[in-house]
C-alpha atoms as a PDB file:
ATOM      1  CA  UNK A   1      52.813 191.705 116.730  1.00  0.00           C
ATOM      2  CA  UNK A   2      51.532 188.954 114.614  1.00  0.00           C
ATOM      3  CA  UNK A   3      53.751 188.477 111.467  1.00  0.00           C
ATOM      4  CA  UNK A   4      52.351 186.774 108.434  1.00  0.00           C
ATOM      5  CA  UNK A   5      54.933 183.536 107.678  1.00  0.00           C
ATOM      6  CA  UNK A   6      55.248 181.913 104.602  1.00  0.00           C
ATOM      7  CA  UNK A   7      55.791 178.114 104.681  1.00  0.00           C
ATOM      8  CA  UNK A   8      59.135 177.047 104.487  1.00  0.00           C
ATOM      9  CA  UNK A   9      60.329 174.213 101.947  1.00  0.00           C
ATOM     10  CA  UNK A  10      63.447 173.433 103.704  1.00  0.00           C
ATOM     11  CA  UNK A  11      65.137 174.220 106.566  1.00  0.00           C
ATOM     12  CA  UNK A  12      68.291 176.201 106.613  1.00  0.00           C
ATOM     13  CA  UNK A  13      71.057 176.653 109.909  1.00  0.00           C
ATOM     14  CA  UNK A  14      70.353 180.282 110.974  1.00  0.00           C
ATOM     15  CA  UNK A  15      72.312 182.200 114.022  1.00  0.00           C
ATOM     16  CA  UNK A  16      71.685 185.592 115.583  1.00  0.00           C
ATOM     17  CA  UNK A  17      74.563 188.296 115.860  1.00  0.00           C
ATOM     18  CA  UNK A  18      73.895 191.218 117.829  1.00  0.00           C
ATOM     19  CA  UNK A  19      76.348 194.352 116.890  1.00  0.00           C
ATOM     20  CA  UNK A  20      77.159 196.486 119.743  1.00  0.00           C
ATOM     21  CA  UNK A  21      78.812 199.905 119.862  1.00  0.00           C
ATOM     22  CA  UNK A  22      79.823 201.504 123.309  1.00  0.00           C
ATOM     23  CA  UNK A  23      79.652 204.815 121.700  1.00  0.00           C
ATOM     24  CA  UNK A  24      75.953 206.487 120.877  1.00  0.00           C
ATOM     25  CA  UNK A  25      75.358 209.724 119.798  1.00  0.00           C
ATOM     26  CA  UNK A  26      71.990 210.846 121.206  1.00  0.00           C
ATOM     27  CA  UNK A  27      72.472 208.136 124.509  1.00  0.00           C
ATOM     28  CA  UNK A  28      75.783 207.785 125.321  1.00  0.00           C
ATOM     29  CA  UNK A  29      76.710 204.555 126.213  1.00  0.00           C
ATOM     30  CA  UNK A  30      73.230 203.392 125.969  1.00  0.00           C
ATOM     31  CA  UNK A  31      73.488 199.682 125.835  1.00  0.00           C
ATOM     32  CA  UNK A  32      75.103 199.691 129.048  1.00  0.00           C
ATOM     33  CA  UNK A  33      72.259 201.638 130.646  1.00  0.00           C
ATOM     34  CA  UNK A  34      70.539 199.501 133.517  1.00  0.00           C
ATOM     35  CA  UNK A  35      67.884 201.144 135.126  1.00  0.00           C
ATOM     36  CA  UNK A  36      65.884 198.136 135.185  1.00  0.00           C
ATOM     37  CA  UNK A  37      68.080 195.897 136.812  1.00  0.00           C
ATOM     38  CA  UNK A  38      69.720 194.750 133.361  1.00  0.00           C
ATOM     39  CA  UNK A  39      71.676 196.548 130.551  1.00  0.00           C
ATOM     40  CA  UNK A  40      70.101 197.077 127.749  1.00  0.00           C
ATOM     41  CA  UNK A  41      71.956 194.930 125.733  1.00  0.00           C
ATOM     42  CA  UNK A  42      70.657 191.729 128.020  1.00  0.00           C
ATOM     43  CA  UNK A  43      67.039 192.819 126.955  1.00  0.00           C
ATOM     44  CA  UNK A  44      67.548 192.716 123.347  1.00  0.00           C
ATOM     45  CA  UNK A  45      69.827 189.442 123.929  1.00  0.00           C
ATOM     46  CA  UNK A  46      66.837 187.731 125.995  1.00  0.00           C
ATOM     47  CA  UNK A  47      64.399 188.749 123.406  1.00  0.00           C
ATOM     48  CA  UNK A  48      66.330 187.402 120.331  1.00  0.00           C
ATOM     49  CA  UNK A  49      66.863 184.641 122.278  1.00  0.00           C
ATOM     50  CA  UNK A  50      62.756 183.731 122.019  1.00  0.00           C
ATOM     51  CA  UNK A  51      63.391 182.993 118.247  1.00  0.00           C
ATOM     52  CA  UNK A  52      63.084 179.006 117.327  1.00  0.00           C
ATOM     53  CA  UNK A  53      64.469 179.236 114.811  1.00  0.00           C
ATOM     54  CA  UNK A  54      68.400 180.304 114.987  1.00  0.00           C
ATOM     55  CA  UNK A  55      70.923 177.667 116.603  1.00  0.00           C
ATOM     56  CA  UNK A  56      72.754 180.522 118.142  1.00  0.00           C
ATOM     57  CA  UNK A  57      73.215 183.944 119.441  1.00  0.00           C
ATOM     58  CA  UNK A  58      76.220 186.320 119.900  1.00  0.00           C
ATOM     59  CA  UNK A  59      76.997 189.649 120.540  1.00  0.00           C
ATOM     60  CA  UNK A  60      79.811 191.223 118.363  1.00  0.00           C
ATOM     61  CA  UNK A  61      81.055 193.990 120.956  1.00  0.00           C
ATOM     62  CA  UNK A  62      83.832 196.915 119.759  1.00  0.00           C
ATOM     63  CA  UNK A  63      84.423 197.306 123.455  1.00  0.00           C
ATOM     64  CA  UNK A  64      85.903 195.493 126.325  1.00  0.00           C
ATOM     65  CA  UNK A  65      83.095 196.657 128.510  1.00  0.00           C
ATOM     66  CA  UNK A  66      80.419 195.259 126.172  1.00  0.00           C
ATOM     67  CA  UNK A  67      82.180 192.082 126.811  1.00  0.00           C
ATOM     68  CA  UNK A  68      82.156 192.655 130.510  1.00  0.00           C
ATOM     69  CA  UNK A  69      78.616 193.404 130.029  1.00  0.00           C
ATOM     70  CA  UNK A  70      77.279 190.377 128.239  1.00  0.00           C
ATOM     71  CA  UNK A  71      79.541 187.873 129.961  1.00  0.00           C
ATOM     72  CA  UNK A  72      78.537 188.967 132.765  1.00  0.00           C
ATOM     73  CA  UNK A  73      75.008 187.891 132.347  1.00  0.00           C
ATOM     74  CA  UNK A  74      76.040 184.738 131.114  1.00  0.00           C
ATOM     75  CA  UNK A  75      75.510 185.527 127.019  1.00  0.00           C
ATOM     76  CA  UNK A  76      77.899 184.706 124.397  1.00  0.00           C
ATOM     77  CA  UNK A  77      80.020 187.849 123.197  1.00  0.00           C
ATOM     78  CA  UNK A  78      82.684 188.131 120.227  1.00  0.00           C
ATOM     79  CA  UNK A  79      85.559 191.002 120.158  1.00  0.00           C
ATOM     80  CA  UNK A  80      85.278 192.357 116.513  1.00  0.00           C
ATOM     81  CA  UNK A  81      87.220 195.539 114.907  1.00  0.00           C
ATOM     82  CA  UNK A  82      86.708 198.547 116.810  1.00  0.00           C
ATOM     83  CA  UNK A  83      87.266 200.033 113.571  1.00  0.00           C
ATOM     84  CA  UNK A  84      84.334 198.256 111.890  1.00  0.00           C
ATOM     85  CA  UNK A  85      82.463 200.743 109.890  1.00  0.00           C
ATOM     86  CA  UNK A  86      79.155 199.730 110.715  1.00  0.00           C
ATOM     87  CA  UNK A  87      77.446 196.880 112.180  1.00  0.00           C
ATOM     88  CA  UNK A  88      76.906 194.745 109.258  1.00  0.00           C
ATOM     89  CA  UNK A  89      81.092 194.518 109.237  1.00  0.00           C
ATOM     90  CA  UNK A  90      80.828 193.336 112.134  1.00  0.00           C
ATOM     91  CA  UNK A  91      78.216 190.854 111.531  1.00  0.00           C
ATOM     92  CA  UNK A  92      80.056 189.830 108.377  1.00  0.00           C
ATOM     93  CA  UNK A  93      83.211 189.377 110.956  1.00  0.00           C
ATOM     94  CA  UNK A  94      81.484 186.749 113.171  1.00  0.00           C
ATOM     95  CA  UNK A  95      80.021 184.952 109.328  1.00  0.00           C
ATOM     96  CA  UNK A  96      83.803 184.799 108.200  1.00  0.00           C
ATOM     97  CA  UNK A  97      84.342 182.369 111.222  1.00  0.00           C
ATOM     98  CA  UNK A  98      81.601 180.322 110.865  1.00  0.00           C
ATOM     99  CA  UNK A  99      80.975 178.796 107.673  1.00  0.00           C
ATOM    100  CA  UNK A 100      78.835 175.896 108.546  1.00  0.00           C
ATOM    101  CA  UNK A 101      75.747 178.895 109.053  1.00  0.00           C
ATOM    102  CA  UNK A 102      73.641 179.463 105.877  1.00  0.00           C
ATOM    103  CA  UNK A 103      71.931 182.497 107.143  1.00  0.00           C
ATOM    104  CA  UNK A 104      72.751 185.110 109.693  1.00  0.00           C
ATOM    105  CA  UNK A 105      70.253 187.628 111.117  1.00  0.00           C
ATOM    106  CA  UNK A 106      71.543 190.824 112.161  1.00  0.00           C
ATOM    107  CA  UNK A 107      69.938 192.475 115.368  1.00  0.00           C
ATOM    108  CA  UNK A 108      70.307 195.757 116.660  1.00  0.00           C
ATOM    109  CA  UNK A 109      71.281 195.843 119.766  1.00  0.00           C
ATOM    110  CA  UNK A 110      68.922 198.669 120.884  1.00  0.00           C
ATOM    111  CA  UNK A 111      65.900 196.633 120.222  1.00  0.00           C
ATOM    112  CA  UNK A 112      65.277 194.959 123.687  1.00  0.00           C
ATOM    113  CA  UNK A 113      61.079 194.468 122.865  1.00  0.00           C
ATOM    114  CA  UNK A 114      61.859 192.615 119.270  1.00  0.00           C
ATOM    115  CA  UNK A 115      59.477 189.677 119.138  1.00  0.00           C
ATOM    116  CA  UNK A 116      61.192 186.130 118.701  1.00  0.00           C
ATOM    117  CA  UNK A 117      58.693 185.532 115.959  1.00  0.00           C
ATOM    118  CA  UNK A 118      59.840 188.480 113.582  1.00  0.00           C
ATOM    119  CA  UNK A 119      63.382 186.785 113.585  1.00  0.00           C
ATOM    120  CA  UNK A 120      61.699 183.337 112.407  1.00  0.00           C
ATOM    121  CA  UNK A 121      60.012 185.293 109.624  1.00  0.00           C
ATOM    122  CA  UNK A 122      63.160 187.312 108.000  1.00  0.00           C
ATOM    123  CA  UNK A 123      64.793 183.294 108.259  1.00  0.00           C
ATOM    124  CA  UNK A 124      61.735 181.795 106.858  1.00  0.00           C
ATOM    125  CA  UNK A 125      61.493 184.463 104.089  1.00  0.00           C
ATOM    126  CA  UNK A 126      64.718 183.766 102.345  1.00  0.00           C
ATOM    127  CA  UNK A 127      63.975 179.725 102.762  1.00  0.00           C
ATOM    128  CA  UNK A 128      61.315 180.414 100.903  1.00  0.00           C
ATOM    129  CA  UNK A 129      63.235 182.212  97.902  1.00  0.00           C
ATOM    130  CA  UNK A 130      66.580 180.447  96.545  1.00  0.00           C
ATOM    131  CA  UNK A 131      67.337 183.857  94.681  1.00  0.00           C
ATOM    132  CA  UNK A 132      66.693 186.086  97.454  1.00  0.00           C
ATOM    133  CA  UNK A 133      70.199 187.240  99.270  1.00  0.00           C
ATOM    134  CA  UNK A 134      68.161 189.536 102.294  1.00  0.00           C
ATOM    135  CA  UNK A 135      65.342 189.725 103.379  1.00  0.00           C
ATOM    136  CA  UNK A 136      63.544 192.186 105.938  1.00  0.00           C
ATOM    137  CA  UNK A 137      60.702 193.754 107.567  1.00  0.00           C
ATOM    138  CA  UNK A 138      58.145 196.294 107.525  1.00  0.00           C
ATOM    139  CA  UNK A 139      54.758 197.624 108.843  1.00  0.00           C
ATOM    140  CA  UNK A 140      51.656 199.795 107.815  1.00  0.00           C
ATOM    141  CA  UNK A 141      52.273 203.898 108.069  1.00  0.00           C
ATOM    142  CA  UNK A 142      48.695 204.948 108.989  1.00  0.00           C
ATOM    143  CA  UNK A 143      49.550 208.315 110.298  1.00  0.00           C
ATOM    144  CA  UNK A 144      50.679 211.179 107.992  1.00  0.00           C
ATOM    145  CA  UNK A 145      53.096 212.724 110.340  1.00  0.00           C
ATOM    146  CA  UNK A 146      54.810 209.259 110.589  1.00  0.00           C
ATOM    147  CA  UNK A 147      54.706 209.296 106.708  1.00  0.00           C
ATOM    148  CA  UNK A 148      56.588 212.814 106.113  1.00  0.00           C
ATOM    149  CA  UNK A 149      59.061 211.966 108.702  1.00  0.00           C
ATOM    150  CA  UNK A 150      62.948 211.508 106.899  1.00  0.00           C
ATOM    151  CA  UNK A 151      63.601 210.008 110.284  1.00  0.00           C
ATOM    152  CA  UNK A 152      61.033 207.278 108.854  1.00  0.00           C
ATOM    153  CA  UNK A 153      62.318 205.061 106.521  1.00  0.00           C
ATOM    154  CA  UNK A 154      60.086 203.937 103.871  1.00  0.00           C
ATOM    155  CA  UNK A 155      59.893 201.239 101.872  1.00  0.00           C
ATOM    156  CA  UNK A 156      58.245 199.906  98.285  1.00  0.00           C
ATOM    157  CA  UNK A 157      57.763 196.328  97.396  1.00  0.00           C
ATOM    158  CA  UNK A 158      56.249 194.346  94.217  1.00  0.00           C
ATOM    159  CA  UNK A 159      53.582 191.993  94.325  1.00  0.00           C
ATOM    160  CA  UNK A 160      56.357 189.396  94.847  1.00  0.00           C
ATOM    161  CA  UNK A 161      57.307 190.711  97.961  1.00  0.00           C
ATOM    162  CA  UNK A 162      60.516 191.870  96.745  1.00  0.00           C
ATOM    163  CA  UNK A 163      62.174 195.384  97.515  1.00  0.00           C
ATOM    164  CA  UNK A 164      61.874 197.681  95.246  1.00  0.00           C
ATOM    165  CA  UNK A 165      63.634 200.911  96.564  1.00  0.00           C
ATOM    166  CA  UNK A 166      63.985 202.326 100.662  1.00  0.00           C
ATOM    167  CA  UNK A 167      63.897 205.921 101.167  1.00  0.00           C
ATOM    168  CA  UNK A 168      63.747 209.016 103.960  1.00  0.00           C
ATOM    169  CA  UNK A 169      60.921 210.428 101.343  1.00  0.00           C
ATOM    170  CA  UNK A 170      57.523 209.847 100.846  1.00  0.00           C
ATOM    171  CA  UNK A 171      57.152 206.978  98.637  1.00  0.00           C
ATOM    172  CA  UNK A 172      54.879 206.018  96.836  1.00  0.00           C
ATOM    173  CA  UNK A 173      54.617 209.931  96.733  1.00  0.00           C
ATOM    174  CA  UNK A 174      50.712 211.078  95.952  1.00  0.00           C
ATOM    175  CA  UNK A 175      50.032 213.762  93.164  1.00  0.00           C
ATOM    176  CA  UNK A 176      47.003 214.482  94.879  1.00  0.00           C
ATOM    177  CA  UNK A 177      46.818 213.811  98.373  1.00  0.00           C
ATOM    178  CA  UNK A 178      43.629 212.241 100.463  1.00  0.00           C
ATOM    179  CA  UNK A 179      43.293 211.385 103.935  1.00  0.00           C
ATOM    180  CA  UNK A 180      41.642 207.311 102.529  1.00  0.00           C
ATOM    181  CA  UNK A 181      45.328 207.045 101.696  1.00  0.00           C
ATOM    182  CA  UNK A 182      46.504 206.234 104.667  1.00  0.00           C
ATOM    183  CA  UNK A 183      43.710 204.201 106.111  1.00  0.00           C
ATOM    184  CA  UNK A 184      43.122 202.096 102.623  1.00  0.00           C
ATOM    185  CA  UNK A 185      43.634 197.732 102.991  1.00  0.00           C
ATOM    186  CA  UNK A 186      45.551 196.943 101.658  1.00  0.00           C
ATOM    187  CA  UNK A 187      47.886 199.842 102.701  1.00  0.00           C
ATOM    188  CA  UNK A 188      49.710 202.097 100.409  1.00  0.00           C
ATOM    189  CA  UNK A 189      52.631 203.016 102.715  1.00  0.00           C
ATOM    190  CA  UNK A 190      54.949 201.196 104.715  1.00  0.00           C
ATOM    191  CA  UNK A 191      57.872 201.630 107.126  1.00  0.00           C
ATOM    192  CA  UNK A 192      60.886 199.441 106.935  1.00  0.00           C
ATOM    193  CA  UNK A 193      61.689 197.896 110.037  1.00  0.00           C
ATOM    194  CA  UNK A 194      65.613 197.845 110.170  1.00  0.00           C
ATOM    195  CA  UNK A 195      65.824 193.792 111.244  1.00  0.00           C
ATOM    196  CA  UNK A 196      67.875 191.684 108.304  1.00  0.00           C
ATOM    197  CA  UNK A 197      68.267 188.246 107.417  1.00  0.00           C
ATOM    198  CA  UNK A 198      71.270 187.705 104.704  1.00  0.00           C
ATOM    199  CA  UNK A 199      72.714 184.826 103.634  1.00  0.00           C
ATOM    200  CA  UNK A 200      76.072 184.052 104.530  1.00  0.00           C
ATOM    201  CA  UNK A 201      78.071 184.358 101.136  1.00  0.00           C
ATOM    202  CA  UNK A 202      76.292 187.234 100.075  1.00  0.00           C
ATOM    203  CA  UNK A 203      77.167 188.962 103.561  1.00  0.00           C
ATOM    204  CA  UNK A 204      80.886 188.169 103.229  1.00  0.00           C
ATOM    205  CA  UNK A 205      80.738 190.020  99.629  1.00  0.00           C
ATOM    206  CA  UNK A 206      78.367 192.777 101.010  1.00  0.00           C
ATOM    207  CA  UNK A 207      81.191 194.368 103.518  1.00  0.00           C
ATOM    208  CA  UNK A 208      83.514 194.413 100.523  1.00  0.00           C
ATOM    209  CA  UNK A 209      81.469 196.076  98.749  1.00  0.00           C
ATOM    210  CA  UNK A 210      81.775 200.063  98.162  1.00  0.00           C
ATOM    211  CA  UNK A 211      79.113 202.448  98.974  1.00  0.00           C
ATOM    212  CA  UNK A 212      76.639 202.899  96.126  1.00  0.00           C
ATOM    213  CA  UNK A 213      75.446 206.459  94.902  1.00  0.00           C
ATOM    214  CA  UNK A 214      72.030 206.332  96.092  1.00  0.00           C
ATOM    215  CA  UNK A 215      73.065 204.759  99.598  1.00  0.00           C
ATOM    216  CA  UNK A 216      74.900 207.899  99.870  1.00  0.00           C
ATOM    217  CA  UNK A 217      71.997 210.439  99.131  1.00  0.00           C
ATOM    218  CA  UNK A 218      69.555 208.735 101.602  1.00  0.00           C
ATOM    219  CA  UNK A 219      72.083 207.129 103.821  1.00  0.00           C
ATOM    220  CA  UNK A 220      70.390 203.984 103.754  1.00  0.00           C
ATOM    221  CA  UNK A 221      72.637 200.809 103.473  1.00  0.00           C
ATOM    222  CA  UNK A 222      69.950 198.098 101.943  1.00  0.00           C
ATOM    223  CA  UNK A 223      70.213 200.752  98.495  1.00  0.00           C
ATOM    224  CA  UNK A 224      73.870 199.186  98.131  1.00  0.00           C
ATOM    225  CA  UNK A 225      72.240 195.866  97.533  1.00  0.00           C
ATOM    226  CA  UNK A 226      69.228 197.228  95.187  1.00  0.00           C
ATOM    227  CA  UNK A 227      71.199 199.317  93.153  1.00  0.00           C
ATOM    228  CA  UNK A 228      73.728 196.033  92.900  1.00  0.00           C
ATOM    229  CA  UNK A 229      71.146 194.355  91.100  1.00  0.00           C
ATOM    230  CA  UNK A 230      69.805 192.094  94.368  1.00  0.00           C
ATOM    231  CA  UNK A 231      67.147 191.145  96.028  1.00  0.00           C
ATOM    232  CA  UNK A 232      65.585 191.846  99.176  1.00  0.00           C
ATOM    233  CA  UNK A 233      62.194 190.378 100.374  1.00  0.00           C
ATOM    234  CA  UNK A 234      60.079 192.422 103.055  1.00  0.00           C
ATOM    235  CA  UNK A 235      57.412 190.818 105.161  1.00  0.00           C
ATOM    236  CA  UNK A 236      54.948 192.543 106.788  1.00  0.00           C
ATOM    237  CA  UNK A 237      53.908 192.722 110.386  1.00  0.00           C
ATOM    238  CA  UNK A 238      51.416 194.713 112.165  1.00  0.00           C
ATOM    239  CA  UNK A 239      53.428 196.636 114.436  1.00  0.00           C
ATOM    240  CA  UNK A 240      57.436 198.352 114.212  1.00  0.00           C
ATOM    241  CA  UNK A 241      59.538 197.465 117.209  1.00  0.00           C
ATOM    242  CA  UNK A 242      60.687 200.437 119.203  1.00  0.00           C
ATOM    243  CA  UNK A 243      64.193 200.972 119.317  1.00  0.00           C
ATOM    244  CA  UNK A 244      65.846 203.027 122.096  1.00  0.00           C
ATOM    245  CA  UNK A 245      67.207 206.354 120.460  1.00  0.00           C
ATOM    246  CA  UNK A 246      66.719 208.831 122.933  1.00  0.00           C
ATOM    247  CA  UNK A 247      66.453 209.195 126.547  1.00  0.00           C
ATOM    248  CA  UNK A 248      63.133 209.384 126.021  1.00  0.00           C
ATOM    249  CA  UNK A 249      63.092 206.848 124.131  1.00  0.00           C
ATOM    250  CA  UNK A 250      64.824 204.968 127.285  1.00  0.00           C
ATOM    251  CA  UNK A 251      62.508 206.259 130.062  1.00  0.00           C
ATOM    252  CA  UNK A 252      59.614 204.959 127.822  1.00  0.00           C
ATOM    253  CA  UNK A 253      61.003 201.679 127.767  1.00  0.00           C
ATOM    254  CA  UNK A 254      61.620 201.351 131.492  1.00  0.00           C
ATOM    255  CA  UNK A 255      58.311 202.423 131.705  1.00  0.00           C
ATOM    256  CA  UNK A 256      56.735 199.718 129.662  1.00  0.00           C
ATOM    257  CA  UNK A 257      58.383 197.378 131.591  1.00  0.00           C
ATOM    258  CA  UNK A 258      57.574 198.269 134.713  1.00  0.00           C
ATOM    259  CA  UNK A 259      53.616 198.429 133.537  1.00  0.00           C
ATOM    260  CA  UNK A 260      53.932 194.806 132.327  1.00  0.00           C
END
């Protein structure tokens, strides 16, 4: 992955927060899982950790075991809400307490091959924009499949860089469809990579905020902040991480690691 950063005019005081549920759907308990010889949620901790940019790093856990977990491996862990709605409540819990940050980058905590380097860009894109409250990431979709997959979220941005709607659909969405769509350069479609950079005041205000109509249709949280009248900036990189899902997903991953 070799993402495209923008110089920076000044520097801002950035920190990392991990959310971590013990529950999972499709892998139960999934952050826990160690078939490597660490839990998953040490990965993604080790590879946030590569950023330069952030002072800090925590994981906010809804579990005592994700506590365990992460102390155990020496990382720094916060008890939040094990009510939180979703993980950007519980980012927004760790911002409350820390008010000397400026920006906070939220991590998922299935995400144990995220390059250091795409956290430095979503910090260095809202440096480089004073009315930009997020920012995030996304890559080229050169494979149709890929493209027509809801499970795919998509994304459209202006010439500016700035967001200008996320959805499970094809967008832009052809009339008439050819094949040089999807190979053309600059590329026509894009999928969002689900890394975000906010800053901190507009975080706090985000997890007050109520769900908006169209972040209800798609079930995609960044429409909240577009259809509030915000902005998000996207930078591109040439390749999506690979978040674990599945157990596939997992058995891939152990995989990988024991190839490298």
């Amino acid at each position: 992955m070799d993402p495209q950063r923008p110089s920076s005019p000044s520097r801002s005081t950035s920190y990392i927060v991990i959310p971590a549920r013990l529950a999972s759907t499709r892998l139960p308990r999934k952050l826990l899982l160690d078939e490597t010889g660490k839990p998953l949620i040490q990965h993604t901790y080790e590879a946030a950790s590569r950023a330069t940019r952030p002072s800090g790093i925590c994981v906010a856990a809804d579990h005592e075991e994700i506590v365990q977990a992460v102390q155990a491996f020496g990382g720094r862990v916060r008890m939040t809400n094990p009510l939180a709605a979703c993980g950007t409540d519980r980012v927004a819990e760790i911002a409350a307490a820390m008010p000397e940050v400026d920006i906070f980058v939220n991590v998922q905590g299935d995400e144990p091959e995220l390059a250091g380097a795409t956290i430095d860009l979503v910090v260095d894109l809202l440096e480089h924009s004073a009315d930009a409250v997020m920012s995030t990431l996304a890559t080229p979709i050169r494979r149709r499949e890929q493209l027509e997959d809801p499970a795919c979220v998509k994304v459209v941005f202006g010439r500016d860089g700035r967001a200008l709607y996320f959805s499970r659909s094809v967008v832009p969405h052809p009339r008439d469809w050819n094949d040089r769509l999807l190979s053309a350069d600059p590329p026509n479609f894009f999928q969002h990579v689900g890394l975000y950079a906010y800053r901190r005041d507009f975080l706090l205000l985000l997890a007050r905020m109520p769900q908006s109509q169209l972040e209800t249709i798609e079930k995609l949280e960044q429409l909240r902040v577009l259809e509030a009248g915000y902005s998000i900036l996207v930078g591109v990189v040439d390749e999506p991480t690979f978040g674990i899902d599945t157990p596939a997903d997992y058995r891939a991953f152990v995989e990988r690691l024991g190839r490298g």
